[in-house]
PDB file of N, CA and C in Angstrom:
ATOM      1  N   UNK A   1      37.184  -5.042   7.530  1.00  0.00           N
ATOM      2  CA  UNK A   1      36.798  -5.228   6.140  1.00  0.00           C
ATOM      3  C   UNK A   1      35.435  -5.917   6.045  1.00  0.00           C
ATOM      4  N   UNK A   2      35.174  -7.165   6.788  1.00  0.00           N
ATOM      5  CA  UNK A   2      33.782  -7.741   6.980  1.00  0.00           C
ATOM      6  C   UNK A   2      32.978  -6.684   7.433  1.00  0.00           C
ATOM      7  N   UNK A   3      33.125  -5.770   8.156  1.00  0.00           N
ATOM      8  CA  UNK A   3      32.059  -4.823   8.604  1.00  0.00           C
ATOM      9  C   UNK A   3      31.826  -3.877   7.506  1.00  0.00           C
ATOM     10  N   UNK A   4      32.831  -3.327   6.635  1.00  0.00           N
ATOM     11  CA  UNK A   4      32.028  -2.578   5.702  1.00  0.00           C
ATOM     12  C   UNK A   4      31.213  -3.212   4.742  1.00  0.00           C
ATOM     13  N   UNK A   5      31.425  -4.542   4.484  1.00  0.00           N
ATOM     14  CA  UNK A   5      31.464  -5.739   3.199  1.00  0.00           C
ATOM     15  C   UNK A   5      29.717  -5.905   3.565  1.00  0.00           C
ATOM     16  N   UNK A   6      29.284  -6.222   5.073  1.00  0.00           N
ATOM     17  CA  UNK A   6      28.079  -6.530   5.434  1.00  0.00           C
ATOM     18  C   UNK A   6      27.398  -5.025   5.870  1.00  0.00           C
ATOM     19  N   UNK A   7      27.439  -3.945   5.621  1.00  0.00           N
ATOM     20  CA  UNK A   7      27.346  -2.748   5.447  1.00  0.00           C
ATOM     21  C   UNK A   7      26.652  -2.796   4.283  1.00  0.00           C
ATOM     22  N   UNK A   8      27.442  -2.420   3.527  1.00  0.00           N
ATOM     23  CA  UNK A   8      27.308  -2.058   2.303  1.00  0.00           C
ATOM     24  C   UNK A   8      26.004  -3.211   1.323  1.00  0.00           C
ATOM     25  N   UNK A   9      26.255  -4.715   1.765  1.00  0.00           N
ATOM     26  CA  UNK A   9      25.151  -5.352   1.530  1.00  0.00           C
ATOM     27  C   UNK A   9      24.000  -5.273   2.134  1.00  0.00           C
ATOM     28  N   UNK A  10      24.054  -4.821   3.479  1.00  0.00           N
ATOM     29  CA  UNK A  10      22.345  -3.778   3.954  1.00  0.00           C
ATOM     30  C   UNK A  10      22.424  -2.926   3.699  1.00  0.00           C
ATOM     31  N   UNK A  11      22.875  -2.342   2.870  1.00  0.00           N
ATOM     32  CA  UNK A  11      22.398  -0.811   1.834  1.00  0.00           C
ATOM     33  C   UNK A  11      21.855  -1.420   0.957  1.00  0.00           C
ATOM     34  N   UNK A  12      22.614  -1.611   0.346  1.00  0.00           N
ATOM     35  CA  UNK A  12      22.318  -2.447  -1.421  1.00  0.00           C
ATOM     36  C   UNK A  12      20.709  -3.279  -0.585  1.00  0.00           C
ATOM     37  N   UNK A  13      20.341  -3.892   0.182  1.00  0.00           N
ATOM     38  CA  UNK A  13      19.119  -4.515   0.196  1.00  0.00           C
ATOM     39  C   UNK A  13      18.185  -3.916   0.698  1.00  0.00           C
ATOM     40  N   UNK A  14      18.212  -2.822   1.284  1.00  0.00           N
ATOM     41  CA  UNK A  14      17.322  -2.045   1.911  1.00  0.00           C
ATOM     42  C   UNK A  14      17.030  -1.110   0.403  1.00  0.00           C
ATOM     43  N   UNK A  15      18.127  -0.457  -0.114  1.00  0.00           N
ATOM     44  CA  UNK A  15      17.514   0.685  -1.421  1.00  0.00           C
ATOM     45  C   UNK A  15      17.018  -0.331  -2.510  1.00  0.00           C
ATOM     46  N   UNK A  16      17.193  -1.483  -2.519  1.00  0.00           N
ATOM     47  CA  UNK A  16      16.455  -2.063  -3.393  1.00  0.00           C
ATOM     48  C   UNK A  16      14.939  -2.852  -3.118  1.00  0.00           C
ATOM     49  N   UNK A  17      14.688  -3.001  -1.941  1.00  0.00           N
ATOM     50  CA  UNK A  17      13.541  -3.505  -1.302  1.00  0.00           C
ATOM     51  C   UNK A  17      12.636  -2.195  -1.255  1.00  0.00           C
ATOM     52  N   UNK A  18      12.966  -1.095  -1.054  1.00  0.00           N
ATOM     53  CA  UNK A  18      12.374   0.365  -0.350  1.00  0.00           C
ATOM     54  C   UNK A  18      11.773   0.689  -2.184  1.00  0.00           C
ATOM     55  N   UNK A  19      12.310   0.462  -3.559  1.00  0.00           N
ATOM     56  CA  UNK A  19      12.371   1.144  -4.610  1.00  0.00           C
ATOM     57  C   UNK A  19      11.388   0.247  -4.944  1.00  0.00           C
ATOM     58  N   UNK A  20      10.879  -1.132  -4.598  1.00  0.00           N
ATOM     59  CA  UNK A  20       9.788  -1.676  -4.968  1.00  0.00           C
ATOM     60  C   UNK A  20       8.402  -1.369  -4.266  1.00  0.00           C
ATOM     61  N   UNK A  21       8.520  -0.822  -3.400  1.00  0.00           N
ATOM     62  CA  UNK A  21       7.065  -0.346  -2.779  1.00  0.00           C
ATOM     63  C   UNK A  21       6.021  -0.201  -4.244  1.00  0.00           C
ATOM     64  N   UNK A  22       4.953  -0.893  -4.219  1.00  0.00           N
ATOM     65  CA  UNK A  22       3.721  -0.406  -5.009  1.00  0.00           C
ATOM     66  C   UNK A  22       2.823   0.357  -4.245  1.00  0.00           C
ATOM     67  N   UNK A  23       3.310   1.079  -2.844  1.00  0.00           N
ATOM     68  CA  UNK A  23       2.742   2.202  -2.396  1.00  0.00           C
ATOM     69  C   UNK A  23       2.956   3.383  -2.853  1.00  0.00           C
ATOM     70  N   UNK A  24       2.809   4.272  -4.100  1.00  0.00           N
ATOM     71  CA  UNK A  24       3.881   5.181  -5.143  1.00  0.00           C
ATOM     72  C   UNK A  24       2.287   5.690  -5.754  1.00  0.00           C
ATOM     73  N   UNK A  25       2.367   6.659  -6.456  1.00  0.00           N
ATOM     74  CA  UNK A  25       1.319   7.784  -6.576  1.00  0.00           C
ATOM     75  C   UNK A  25       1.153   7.784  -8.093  1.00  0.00           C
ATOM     76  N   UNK A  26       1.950   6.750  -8.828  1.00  0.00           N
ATOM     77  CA  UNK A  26       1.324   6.450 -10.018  1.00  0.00           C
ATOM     78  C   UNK A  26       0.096   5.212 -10.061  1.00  0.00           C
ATOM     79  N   UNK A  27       0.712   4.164  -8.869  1.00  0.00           N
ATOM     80  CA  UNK A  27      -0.627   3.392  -9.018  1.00  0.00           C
ATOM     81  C   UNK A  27      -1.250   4.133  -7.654  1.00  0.00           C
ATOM     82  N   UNK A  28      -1.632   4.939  -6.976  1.00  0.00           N
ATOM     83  CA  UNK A  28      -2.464   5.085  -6.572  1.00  0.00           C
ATOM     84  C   UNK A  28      -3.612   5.794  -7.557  1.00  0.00           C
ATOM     85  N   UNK A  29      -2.960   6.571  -8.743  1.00  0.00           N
ATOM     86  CA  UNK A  29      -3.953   7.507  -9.875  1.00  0.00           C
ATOM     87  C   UNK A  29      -4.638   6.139 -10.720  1.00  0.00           C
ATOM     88  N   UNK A  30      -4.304   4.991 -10.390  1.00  0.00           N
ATOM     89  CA  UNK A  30      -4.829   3.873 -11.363  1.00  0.00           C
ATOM     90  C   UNK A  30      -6.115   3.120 -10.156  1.00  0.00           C
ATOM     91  N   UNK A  31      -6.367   3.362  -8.958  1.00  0.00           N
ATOM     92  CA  UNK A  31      -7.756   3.055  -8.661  1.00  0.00           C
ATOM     93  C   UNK A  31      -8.477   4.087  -8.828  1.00  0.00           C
ATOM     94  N   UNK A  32      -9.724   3.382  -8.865  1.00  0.00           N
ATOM     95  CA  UNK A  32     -10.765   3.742  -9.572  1.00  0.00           C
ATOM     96  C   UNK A  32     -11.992   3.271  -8.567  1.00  0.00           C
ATOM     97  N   UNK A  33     -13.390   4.461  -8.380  1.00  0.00           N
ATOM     98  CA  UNK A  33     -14.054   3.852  -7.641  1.00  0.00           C
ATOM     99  C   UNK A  33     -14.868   2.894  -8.431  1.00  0.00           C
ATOM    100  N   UNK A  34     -15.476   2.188  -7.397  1.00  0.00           N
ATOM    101  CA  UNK A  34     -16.397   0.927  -8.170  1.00  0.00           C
ATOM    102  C   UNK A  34     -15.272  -0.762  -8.264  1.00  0.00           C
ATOM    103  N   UNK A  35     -14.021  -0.301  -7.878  1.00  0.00           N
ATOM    104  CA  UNK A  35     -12.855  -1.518  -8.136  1.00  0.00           C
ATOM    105  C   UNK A  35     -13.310  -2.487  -7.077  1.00  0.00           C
ATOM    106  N   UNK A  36     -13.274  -3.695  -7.057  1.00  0.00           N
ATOM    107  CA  UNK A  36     -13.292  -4.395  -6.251  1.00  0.00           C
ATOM    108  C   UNK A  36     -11.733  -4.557  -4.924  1.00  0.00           C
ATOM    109  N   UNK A  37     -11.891  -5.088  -3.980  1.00  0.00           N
ATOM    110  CA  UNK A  37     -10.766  -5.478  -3.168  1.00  0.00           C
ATOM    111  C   UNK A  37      -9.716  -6.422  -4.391  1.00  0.00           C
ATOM    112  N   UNK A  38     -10.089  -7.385  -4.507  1.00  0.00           N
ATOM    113  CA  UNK A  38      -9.296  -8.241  -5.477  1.00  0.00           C
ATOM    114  C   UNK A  38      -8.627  -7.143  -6.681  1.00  0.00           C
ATOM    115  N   UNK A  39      -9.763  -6.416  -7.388  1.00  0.00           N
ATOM    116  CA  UNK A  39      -9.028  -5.693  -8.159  1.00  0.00           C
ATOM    117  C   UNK A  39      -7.379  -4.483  -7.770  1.00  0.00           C
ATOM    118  N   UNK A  40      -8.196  -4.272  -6.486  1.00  0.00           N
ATOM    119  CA  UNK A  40      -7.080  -2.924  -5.871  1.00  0.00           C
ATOM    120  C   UNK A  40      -6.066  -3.413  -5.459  1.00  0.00           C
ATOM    121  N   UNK A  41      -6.328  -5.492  -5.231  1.00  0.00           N
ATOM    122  CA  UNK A  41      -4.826  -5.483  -4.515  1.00  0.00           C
ATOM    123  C   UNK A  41      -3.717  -5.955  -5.772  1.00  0.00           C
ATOM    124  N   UNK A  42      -4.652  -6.662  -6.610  1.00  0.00           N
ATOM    125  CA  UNK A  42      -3.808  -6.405  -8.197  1.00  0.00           C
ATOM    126  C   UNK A  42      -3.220  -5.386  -8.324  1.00  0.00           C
ATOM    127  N   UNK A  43      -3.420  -4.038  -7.899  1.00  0.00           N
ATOM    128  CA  UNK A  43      -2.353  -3.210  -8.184  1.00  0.00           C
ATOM    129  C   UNK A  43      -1.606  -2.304  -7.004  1.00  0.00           C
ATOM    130  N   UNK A  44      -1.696  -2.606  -6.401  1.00  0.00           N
ATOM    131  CA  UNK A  44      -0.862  -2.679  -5.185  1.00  0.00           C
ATOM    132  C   UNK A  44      -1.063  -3.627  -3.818  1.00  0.00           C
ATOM    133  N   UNK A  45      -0.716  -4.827  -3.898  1.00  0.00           N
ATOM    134  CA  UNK A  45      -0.601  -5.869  -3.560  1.00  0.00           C
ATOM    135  C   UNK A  45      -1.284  -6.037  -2.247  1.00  0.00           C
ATOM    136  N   UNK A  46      -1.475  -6.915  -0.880  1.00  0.00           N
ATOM    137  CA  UNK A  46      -2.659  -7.354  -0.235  1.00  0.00           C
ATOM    138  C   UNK A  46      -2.083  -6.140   0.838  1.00  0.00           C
ATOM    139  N   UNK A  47      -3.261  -5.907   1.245  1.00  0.00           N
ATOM    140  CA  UNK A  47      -3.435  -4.989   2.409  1.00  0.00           C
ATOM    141  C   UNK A  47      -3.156  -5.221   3.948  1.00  0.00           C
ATOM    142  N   UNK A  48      -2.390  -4.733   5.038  1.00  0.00           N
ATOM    143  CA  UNK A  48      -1.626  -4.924   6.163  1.00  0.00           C
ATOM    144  C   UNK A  48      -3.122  -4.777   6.894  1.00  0.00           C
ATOM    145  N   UNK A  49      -4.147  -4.361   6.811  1.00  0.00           N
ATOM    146  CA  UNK A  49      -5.144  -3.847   7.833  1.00  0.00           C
ATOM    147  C   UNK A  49      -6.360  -3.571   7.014  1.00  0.00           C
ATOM    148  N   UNK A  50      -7.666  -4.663   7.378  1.00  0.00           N
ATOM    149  CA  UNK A  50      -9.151  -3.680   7.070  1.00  0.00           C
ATOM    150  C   UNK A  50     -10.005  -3.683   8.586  1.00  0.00           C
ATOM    151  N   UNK A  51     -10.790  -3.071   8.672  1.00  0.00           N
ATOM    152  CA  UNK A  51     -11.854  -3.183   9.350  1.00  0.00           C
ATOM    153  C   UNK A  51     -13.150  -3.002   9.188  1.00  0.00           C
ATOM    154  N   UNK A  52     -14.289  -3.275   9.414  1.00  0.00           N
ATOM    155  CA  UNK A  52     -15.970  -3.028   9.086  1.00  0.00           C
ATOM    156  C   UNK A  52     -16.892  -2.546  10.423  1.00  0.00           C
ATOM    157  N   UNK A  53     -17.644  -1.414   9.338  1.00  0.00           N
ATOM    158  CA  UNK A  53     -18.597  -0.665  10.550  1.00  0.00           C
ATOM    159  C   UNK A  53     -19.453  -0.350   9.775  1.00  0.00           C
ATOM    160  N   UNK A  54     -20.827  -0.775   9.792  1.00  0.00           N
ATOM    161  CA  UNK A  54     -21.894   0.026   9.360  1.00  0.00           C
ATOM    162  C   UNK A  54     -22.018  -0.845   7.915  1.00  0.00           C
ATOM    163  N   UNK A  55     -21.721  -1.751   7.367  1.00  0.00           N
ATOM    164  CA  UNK A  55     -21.888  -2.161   6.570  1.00  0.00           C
ATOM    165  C   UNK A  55     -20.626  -1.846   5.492  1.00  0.00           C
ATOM    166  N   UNK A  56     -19.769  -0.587   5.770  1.00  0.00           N
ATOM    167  CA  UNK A  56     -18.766  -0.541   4.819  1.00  0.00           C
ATOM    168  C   UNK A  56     -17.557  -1.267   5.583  1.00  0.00           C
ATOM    169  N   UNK A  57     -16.251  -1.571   4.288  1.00  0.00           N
ATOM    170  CA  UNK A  57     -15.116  -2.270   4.934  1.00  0.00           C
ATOM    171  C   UNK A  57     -14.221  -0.749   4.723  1.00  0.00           C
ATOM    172  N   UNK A  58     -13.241  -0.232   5.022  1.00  0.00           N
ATOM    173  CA  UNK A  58     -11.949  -0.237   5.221  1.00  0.00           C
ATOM    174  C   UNK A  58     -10.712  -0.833   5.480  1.00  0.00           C
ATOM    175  N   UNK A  59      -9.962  -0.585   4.329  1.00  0.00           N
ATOM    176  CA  UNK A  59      -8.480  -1.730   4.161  1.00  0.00           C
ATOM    177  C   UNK A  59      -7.221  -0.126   4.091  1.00  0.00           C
ATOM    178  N   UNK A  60      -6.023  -0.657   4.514  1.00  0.00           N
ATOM    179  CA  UNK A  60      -5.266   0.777   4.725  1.00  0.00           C
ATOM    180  C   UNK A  60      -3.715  -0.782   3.990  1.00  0.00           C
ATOM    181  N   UNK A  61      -3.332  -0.103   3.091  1.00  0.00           N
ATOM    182  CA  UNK A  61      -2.032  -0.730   2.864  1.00  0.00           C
ATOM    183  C   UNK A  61      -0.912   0.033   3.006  1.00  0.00           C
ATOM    184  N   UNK A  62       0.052  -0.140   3.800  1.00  0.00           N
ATOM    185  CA  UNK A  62       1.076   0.525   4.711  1.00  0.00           C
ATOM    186  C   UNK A  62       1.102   0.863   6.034  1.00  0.00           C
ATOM    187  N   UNK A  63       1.340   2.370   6.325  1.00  0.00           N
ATOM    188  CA  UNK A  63       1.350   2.469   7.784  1.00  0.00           C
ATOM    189  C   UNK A  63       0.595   4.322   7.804  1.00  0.00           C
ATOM    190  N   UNK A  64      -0.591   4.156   8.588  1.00  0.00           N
ATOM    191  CA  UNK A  64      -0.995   5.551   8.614  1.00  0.00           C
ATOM    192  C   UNK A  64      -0.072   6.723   9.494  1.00  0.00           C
ATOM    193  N   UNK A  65       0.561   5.960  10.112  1.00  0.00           N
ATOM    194  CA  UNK A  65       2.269   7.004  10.410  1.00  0.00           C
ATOM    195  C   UNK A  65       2.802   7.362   9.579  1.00  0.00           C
ATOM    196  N   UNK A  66       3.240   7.191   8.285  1.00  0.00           N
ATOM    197  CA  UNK A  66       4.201   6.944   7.179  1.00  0.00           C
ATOM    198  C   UNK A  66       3.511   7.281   5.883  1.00  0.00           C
ATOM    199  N   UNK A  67       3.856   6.205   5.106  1.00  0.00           N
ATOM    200  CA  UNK A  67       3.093   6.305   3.866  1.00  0.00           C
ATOM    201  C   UNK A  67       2.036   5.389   3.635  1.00  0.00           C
ATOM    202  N   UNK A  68       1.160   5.747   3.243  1.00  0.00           N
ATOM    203  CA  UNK A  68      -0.081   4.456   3.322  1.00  0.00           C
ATOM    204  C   UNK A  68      -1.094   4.986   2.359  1.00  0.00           C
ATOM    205  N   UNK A  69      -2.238   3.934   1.886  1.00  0.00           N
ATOM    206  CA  UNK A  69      -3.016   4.499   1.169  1.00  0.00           C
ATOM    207  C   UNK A  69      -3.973   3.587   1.907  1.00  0.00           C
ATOM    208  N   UNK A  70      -5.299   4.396   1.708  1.00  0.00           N
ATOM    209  CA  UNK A  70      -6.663   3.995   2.397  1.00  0.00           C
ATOM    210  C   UNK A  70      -7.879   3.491   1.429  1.00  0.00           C
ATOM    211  N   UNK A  71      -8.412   2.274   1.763  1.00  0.00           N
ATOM    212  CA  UNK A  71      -9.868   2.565   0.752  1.00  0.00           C
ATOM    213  C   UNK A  71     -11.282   1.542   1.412  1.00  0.00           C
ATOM    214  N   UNK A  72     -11.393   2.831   1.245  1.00  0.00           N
ATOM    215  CA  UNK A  72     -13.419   2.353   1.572  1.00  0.00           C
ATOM    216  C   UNK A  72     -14.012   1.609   0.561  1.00  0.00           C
ATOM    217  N   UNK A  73     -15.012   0.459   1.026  1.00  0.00           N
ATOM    218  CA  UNK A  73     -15.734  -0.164   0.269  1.00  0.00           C
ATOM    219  C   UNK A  73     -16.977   0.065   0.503  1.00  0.00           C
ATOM    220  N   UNK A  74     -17.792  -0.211  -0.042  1.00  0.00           N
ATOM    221  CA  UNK A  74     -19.707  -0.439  -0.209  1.00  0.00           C
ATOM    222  C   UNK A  74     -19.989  -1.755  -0.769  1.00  0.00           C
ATOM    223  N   UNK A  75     -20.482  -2.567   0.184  1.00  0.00           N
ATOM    224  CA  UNK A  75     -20.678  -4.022  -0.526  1.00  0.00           C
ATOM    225  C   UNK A  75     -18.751  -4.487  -1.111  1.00  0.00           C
ATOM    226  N   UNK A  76     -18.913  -4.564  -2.701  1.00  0.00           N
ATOM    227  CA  UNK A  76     -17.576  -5.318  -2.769  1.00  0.00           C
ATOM    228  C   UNK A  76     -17.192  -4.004  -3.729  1.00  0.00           C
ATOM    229  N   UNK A  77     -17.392  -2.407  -3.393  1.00  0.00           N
ATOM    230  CA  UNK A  77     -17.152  -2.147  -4.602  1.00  0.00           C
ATOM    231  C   UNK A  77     -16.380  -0.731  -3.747  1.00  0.00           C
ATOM    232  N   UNK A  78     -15.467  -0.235  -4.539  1.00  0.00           N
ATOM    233  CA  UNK A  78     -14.711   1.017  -3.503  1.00  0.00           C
ATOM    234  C   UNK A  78     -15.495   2.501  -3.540  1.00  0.00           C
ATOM    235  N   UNK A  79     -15.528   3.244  -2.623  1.00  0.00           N
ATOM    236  CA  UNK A  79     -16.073   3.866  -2.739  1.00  0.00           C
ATOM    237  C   UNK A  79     -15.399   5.387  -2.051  1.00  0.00           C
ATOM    238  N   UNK A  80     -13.910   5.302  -1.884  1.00  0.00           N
ATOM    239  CA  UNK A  80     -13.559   6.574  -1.534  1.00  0.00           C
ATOM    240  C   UNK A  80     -11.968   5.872  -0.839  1.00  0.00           C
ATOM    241  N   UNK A  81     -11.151   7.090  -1.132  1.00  0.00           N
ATOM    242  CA  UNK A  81      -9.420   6.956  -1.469  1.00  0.00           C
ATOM    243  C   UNK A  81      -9.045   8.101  -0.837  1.00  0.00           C
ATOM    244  N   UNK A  82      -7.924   7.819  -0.367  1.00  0.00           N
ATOM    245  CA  UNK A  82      -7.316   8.592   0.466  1.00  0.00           C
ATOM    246  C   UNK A  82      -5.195   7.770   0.775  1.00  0.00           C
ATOM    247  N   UNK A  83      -5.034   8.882   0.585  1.00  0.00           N
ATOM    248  CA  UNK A  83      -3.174   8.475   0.972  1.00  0.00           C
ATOM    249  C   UNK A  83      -2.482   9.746   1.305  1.00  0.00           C
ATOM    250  N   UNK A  84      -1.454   9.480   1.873  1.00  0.00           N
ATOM    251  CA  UNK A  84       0.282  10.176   2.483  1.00  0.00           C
ATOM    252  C   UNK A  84       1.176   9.481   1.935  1.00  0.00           C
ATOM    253  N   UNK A  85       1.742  10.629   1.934  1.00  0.00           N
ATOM    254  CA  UNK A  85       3.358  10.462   2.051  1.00  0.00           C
ATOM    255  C   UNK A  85       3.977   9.630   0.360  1.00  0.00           C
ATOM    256  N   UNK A  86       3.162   9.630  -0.473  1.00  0.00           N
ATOM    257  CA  UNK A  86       3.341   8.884  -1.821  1.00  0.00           C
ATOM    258  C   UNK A  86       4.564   9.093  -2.173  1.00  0.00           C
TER     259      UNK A  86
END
């Protein structure tokens, strides 16, 4: 009975943790180029990974295995979007 009881409560917390992702393809249609970092993570929250080359940054929030969304900067301002798996 404990085994289905603690079952069933890692369901219930996994489909409810998984249904909050702000990795989802309505706010990805809400950046905009020219957004700042601060602005983009306002709408989908801080980013797992950036890196810099050449003067631009790249930030990737999620997992480029999976679902993830990508964005290039110029100085502090975005300049090109890209995602999977939304």
């Amino acid at each position: 009975m404990k085994t289905r009881f603690g079952f069933l409560v890692v369901a219930v917390a996994a489909l409810t943790l998984s249904g909050c992702s702000k990795l989802n393809q309505e706010n990805y249609d809400k950046l905009k180029m020219g957004m700042t970092l601060a602005e983009i993570e306002k709408v989908i929250g801080g980013n797992d990974e950036c890196s810099s080359a050449l003067g631009t940054k790249t930030c990737v929030w999620g997992n480029e295995e999976s679902t993830y969304i990508k964005v290039s900067f110029m100085g502090d301002a975005a300049v090109s979007f890209s995602s999977d798996k939304l």
